[in-house]
N, C-alpha and C. Protein backbone atom coordinates (compact mmCIF):
# COMPACT_ATOMS: atom_id res chain seq x y z
N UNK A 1 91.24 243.45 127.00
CA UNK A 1 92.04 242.79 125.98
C UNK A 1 92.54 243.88 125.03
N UNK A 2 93.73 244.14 124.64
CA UNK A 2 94.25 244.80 123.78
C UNK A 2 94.54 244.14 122.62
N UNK A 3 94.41 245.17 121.71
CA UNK A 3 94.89 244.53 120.42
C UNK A 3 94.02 243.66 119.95
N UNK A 4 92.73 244.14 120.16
CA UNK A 4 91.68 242.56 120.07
C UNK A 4 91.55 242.21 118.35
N UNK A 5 91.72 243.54 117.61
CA UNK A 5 91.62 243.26 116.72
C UNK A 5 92.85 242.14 115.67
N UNK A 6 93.53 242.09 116.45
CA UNK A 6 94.90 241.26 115.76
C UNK A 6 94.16 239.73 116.06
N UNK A 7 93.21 239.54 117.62
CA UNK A 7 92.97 238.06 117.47
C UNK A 7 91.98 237.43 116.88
N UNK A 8 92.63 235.96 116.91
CA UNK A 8 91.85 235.06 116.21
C UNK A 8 90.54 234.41 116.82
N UNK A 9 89.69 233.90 115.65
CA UNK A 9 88.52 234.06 116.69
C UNK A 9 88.33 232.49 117.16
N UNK A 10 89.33 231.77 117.29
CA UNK A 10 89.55 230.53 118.13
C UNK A 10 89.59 230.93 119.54
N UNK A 11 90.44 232.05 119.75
CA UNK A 11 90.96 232.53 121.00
C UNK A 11 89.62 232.92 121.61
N UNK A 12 88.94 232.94 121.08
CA UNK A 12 87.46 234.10 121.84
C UNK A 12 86.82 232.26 122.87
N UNK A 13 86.61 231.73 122.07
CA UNK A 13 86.28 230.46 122.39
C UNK A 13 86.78 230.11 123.62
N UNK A 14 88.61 229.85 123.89
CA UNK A 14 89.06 229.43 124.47
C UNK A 14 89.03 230.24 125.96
N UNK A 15 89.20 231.85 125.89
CA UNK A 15 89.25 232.38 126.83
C UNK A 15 87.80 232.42 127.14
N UNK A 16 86.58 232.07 126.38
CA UNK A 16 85.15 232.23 126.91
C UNK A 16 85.17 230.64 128.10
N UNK A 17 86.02 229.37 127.42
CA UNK A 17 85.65 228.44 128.06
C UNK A 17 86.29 228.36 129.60
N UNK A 18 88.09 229.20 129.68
CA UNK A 18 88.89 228.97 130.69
C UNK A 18 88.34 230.00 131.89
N UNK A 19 87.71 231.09 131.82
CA UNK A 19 87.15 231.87 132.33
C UNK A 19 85.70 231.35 133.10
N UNK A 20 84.77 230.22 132.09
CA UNK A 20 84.20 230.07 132.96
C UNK A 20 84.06 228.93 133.67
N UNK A 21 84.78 228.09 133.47
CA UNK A 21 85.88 227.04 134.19
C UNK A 21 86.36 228.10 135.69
N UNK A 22 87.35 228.97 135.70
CA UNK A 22 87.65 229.21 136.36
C UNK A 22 86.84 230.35 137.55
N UNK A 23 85.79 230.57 137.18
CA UNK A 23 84.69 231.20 137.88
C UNK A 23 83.64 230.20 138.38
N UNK A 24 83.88 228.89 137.58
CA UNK A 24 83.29 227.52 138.46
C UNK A 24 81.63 227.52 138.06
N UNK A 25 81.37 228.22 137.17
CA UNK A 25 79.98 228.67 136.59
C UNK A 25 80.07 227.46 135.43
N UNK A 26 78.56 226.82 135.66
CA UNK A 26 78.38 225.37 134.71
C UNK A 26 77.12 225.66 133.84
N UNK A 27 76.64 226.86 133.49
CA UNK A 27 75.63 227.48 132.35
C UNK A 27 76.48 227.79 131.28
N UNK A 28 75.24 227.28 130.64
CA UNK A 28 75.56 227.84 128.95
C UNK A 28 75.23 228.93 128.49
N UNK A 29 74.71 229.80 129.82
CA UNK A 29 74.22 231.13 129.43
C UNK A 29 75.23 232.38 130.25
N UNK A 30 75.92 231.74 130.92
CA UNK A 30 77.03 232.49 131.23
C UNK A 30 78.47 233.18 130.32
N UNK A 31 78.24 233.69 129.87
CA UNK A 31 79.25 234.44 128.90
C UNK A 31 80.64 234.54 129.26
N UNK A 32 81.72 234.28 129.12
CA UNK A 32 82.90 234.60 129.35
C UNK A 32 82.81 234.34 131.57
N UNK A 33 81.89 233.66 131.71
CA UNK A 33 82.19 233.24 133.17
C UNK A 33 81.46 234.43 134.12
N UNK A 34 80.62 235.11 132.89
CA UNK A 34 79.81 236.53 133.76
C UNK A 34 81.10 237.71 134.42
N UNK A 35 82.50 237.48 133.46
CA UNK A 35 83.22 238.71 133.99
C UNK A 35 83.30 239.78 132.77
N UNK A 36 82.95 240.92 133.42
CA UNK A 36 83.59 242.00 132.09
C UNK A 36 84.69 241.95 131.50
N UNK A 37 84.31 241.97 130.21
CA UNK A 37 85.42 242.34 129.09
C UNK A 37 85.51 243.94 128.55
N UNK A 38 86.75 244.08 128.25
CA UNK A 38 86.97 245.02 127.51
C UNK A 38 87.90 245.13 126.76
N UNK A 39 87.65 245.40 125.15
CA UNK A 39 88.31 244.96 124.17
C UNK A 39 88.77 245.84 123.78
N UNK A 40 90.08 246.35 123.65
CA UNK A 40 90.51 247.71 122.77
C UNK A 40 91.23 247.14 121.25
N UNK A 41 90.93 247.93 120.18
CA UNK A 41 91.77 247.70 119.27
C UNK A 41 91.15 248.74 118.12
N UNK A 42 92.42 248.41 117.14
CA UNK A 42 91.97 249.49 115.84
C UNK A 42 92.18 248.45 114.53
N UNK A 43 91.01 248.83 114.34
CA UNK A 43 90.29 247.64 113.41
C UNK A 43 90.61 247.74 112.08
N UNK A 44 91.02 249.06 111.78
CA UNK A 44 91.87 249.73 110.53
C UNK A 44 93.22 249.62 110.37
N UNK A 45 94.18 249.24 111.37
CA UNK A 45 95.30 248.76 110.95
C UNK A 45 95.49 247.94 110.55
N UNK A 46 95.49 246.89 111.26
CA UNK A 46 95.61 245.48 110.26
C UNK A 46 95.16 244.27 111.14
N UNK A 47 95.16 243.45 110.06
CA UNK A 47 94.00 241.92 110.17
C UNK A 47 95.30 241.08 111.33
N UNK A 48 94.01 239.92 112.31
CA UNK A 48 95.32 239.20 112.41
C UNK A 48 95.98 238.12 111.14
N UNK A 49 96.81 237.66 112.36
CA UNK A 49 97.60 236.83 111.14
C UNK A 49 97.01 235.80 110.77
N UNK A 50 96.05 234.76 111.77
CA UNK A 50 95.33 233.72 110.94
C UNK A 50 93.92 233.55 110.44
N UNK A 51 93.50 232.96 109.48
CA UNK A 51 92.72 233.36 108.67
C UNK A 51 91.13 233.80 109.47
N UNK A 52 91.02 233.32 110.16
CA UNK A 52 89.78 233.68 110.98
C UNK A 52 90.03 234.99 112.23
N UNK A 53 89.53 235.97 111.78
CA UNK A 53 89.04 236.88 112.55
C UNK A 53 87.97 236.92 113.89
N UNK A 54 88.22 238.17 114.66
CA UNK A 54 86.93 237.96 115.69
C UNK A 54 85.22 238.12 115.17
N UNK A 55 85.67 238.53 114.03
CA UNK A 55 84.09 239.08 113.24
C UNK A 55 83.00 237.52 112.97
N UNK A 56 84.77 236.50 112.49
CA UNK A 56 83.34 235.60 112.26
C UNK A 56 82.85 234.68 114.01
N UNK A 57 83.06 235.05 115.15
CA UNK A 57 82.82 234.60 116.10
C UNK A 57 81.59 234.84 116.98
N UNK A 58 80.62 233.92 117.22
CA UNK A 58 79.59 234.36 117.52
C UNK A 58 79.54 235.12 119.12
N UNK A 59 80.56 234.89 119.62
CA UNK A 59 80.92 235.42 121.02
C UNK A 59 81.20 236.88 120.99
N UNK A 60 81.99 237.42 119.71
CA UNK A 60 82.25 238.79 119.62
C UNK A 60 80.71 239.19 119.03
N UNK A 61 80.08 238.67 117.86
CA UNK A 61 78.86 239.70 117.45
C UNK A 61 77.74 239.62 118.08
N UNK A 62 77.73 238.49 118.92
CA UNK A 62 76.33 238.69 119.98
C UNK A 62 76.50 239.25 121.29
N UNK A 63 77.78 239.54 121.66
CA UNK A 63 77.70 240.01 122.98
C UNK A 63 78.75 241.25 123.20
N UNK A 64 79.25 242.00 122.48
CA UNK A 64 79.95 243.14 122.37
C UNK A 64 79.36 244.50 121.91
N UNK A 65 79.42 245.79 122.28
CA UNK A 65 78.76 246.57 121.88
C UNK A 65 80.19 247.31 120.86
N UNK A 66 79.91 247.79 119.75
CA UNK A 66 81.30 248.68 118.84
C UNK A 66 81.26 250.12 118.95
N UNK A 67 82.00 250.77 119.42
CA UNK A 67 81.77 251.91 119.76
C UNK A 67 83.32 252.54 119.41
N UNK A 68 83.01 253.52 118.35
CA UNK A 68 84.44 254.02 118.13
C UNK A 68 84.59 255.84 118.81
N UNK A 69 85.72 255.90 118.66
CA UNK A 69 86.30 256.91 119.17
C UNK A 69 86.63 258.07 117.81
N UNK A 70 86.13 258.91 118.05
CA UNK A 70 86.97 260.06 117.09
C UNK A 70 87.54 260.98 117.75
N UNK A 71 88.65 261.56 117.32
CA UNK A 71 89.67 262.82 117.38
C UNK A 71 89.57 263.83 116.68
């Protein structure tokens, strides 16, 4: 996912539910449908546009590791 930081954290929800819908997986312990994610973004440019961020989503802070990059 690019740009993760621009989304909203409705979206985390939705792509956690269509993913595991579409991997046909019926646990509640299956995360995003048991496929890897990978989230790029820069968290210092700017917020998204609606008021909820991925920060307050329990899908991004329990199951993502943050790992930044320096130059």
């Amino acid at each position: 996912v690019d740009e993760v930081s621009l989304i909203q954290a409705g979206l985390w929800g939705a792509m956690h539910s269509r993913l595991t819908q579409i991997m046909g997986i019926h646990s509640n312990t299956a995360i995003f449908g048991n496929v890897g994610i990978i989230a790029i973004g820069d968290f210092y440019q700017c917020s998204p546009v609606a008021s909820s961020s991925i920060y307050s989503s329990l899908l991004w802070s329990d199951h993502f590791e943050y790992v930044e990059l320096k130059i």
